[in-house]
N, C-alpha and C. Protein backbone atom coordinates (compact mmCIF):
# COMPACT_ATOMS: atom_id res chain seq x y z
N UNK A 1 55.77 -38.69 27.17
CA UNK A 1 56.18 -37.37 26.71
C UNK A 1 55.02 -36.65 26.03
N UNK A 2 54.41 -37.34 25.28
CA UNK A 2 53.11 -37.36 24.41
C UNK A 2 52.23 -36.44 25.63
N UNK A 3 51.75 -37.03 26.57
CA UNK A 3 51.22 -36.61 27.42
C UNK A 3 50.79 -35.77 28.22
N UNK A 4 52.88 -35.74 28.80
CA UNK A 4 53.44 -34.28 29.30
C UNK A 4 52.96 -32.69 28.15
N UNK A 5 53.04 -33.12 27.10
CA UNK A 5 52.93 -31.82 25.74
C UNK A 5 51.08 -31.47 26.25
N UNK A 6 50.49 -32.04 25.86
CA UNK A 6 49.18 -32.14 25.70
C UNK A 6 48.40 -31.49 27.28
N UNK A 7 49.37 -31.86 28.43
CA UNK A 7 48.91 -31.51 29.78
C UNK A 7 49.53 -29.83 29.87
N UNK A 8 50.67 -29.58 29.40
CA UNK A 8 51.10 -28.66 29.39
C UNK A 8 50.51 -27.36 28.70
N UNK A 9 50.42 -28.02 27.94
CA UNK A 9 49.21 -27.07 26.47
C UNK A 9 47.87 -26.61 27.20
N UNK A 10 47.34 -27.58 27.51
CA UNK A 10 46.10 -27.69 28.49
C UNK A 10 45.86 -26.46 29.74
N UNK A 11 46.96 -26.62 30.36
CA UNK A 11 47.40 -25.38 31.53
C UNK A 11 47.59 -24.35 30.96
N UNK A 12 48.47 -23.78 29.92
CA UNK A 12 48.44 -22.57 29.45
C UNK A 12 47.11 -21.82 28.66
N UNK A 13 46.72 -23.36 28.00
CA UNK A 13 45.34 -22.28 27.61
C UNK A 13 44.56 -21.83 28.75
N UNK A 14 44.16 -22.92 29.59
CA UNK A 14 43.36 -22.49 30.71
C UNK A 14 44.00 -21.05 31.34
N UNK A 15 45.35 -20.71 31.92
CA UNK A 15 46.05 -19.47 32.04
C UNK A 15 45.42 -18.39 31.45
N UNK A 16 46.17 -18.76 30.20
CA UNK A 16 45.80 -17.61 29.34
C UNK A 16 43.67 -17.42 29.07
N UNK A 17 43.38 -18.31 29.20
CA UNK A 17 41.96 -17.82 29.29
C UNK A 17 41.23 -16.84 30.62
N UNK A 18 42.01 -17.64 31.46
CA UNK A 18 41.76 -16.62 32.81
C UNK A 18 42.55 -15.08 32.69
N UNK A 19 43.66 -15.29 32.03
CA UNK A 19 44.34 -13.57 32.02
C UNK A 19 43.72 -13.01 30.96
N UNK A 20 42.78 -13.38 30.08
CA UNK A 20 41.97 -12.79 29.29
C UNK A 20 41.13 -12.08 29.51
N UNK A 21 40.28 -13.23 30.83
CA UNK A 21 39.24 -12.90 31.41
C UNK A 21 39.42 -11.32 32.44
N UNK A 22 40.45 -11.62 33.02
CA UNK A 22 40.69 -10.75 34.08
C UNK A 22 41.20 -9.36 33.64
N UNK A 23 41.93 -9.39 32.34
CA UNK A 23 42.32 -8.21 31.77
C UNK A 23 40.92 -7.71 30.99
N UNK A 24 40.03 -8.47 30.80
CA UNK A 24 38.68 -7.71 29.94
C UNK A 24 37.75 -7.29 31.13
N UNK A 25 37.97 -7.87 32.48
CA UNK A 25 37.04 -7.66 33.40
C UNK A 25 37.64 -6.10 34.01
N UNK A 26 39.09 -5.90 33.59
CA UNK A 26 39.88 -4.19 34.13
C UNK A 26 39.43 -3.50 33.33
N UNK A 27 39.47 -3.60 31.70
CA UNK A 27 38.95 -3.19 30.52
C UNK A 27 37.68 -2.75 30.80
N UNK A 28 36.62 -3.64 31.47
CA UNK A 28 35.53 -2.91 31.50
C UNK A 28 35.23 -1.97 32.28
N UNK A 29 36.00 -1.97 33.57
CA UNK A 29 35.97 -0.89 34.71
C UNK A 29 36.54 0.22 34.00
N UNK A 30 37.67 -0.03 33.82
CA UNK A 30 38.79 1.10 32.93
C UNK A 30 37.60 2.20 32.10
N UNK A 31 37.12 1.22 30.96
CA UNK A 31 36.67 2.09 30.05
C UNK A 31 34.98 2.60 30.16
N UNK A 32 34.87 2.33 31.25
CA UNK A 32 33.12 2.76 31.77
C UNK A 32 31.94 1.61 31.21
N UNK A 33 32.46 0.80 30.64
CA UNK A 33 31.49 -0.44 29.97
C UNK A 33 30.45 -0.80 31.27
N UNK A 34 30.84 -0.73 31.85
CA UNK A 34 29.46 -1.37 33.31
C UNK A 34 29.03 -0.20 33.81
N UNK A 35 28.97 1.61 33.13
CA UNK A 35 28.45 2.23 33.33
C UNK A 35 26.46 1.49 32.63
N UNK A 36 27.00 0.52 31.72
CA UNK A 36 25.17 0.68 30.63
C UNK A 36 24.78 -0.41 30.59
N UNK A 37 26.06 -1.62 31.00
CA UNK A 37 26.23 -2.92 30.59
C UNK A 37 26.35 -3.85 31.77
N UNK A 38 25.90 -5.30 31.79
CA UNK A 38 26.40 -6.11 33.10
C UNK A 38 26.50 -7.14 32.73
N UNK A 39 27.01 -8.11 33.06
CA UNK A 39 27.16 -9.80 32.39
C UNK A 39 25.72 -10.37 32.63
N UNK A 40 24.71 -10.07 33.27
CA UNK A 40 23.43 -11.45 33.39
C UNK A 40 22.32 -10.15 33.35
N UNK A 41 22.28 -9.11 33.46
CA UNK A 41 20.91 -8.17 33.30
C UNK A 41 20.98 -6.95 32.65
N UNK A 42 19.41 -6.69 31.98
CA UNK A 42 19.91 -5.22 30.97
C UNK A 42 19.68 -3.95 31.97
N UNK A 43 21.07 -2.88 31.67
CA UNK A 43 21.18 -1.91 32.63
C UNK A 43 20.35 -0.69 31.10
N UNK A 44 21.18 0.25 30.79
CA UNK A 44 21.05 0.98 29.36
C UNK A 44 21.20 0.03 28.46
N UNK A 45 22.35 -0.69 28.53
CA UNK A 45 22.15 -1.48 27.05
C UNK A 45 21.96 -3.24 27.61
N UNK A 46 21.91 -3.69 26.74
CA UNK A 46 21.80 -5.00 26.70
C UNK A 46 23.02 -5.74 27.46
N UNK A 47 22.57 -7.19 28.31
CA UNK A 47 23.22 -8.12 29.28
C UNK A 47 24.43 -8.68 28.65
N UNK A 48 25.98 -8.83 28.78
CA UNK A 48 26.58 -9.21 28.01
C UNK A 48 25.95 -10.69 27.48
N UNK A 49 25.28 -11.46 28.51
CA UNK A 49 25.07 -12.50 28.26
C UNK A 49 24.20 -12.91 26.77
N UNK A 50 23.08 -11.75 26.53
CA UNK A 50 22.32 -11.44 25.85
C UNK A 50 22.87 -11.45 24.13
N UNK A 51 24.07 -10.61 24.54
CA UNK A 51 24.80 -10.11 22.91
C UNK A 51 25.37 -11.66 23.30
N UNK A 52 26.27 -12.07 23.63
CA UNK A 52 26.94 -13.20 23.07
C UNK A 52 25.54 -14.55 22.86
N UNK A 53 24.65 -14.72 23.38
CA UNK A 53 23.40 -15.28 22.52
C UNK A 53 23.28 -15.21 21.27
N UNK A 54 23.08 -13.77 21.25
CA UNK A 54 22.29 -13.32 19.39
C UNK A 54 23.55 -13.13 18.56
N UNK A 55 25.01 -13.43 18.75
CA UNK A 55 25.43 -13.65 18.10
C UNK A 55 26.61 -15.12 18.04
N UNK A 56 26.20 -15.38 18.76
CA UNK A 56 26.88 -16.94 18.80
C UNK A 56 26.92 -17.93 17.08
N UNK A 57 26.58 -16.88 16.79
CA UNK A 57 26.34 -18.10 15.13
C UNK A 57 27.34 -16.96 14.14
N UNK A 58 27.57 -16.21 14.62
CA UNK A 58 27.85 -15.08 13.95
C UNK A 58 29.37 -15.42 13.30
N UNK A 59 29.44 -15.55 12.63
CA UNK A 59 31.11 -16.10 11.75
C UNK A 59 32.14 -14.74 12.30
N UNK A 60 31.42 -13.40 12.22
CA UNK A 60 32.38 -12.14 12.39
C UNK A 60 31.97 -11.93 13.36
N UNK A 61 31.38 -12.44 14.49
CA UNK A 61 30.87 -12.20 15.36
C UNK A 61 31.88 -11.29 16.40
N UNK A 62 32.84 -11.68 16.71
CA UNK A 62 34.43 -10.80 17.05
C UNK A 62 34.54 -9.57 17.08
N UNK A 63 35.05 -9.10 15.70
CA UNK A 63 35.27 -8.64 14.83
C UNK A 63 34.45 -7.10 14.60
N UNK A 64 32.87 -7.83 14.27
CA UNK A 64 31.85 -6.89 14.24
C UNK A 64 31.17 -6.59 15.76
N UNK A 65 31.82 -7.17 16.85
CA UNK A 65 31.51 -6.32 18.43
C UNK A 65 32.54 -5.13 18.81
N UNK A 66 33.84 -5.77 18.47
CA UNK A 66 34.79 -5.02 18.12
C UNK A 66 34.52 -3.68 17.83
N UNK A 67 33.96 -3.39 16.42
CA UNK A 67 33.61 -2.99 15.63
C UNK A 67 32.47 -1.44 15.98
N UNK A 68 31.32 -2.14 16.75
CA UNK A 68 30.34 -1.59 17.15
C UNK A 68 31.05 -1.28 18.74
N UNK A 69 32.02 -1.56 19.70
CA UNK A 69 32.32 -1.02 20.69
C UNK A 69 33.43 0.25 20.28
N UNK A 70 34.12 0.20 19.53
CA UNK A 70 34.71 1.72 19.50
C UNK A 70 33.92 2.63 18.14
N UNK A 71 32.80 2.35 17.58
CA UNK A 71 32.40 3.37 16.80
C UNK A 71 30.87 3.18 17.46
N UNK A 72 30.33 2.39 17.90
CA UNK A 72 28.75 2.74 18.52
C UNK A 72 27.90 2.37 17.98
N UNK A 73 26.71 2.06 18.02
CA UNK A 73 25.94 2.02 17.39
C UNK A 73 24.22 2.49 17.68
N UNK A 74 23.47 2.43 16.37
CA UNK A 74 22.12 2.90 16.82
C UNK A 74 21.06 1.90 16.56
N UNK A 75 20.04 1.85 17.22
CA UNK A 75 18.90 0.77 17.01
C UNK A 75 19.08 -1.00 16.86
N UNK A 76 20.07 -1.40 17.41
CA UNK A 76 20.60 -2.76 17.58
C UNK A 76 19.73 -3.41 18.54
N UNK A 77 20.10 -2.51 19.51
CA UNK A 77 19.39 -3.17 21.09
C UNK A 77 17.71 -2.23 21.48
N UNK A 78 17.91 -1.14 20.33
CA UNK A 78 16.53 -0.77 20.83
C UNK A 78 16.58 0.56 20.23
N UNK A 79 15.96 1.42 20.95
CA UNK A 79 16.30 3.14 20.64
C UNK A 79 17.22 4.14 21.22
N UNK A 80 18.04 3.28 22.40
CA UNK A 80 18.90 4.10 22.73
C UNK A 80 20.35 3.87 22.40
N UNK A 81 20.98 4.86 21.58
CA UNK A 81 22.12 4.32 21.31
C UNK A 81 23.19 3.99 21.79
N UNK A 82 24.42 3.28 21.43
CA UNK A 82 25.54 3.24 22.26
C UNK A 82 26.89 4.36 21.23
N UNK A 83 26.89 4.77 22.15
CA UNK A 83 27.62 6.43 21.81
C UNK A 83 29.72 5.80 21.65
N UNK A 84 30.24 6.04 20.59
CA UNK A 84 31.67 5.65 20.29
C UNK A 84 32.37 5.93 21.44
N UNK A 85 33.19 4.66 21.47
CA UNK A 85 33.99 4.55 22.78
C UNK A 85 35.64 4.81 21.62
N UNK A 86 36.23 6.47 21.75
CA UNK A 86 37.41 6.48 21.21
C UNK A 86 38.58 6.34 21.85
N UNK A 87 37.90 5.84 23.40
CA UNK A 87 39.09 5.70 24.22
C UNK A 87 39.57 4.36 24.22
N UNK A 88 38.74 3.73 23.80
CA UNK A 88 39.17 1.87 23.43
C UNK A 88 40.20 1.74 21.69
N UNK A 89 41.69 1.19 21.91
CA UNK A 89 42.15 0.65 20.95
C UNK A 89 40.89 -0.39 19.95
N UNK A 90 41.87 -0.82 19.01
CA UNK A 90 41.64 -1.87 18.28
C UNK A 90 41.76 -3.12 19.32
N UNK A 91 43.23 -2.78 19.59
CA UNK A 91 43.14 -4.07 20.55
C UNK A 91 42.05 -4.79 21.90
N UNK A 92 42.11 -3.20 22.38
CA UNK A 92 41.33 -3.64 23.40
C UNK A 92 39.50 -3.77 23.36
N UNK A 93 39.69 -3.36 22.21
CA UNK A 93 37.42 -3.83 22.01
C UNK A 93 38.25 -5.18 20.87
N UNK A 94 39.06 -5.78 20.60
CA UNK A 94 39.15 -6.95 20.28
C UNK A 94 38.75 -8.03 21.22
N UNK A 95 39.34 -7.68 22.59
CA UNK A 95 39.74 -8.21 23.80
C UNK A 95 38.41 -8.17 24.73
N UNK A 96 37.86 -6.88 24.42
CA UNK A 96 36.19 -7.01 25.37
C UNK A 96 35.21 -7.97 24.62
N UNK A 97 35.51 -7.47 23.41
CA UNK A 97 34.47 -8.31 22.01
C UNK A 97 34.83 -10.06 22.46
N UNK A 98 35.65 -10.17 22.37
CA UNK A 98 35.80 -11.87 22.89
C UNK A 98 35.54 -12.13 24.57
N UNK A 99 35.39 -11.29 25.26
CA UNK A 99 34.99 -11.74 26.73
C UNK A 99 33.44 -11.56 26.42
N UNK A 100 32.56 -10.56 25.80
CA UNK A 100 31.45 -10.43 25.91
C UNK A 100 31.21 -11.59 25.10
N UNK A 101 31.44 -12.17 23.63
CA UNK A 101 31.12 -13.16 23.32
C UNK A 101 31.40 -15.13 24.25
N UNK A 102 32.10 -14.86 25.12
CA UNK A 102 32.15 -16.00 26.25
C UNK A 102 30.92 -16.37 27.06
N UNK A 103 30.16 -15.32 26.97
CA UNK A 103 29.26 -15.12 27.91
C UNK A 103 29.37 -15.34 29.55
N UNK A 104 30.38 -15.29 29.75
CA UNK A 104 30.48 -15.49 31.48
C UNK A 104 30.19 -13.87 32.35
């Protein structure tokens, strides 16, 4: 029974990690994010792969991508800025902020 729990658990996270994935991968089409951005090379801004690197140690690391995807920011990645995305909820730069920190 022990078993059954633990295998079961197992499958839903994996699920739910893939419907994460796939709802942040609409998210990014949706909200123009791969107009500047790409998972493995820098377009305008920096490779997602890149940000989830330099902040992989980051305790708020979440939180503060979150953070910087619906208000923007300047001189992070360089001199060109990233201009406020007010069309992204809370929720949903919660939801990009944790796919970009996956690094996939």
């Amino acid at each position: 029974m022990k078993t059954l729990v633990v295998s079961t658990s197992l499958v839903l996270a994996v699920a739910s990690g893939a419907a994460l994935a796939a709802d942040a991968q609409q998210l990014l089409k949706d909200k123009a994010c791969l107009s500047c951005h790409q998972v493995d090379k820098k377009l305008v801004g920096p490779a997602y792969n890149d940000v989830a690197e330099k902040y992989k140690t980051r305790k708020d690391a979440e939180a503060y991508l979150a953070k910087k995807i619906r208000e923007g920011s300047t001189g992070v990645w360089g001199p060109i800025p990233m201009p406020p995305n007010a069309g992204v909820n809370d929720e949903e730069a919660k939801a990009l902020a944790k796919f970009v920190l996956t690094g996939k």
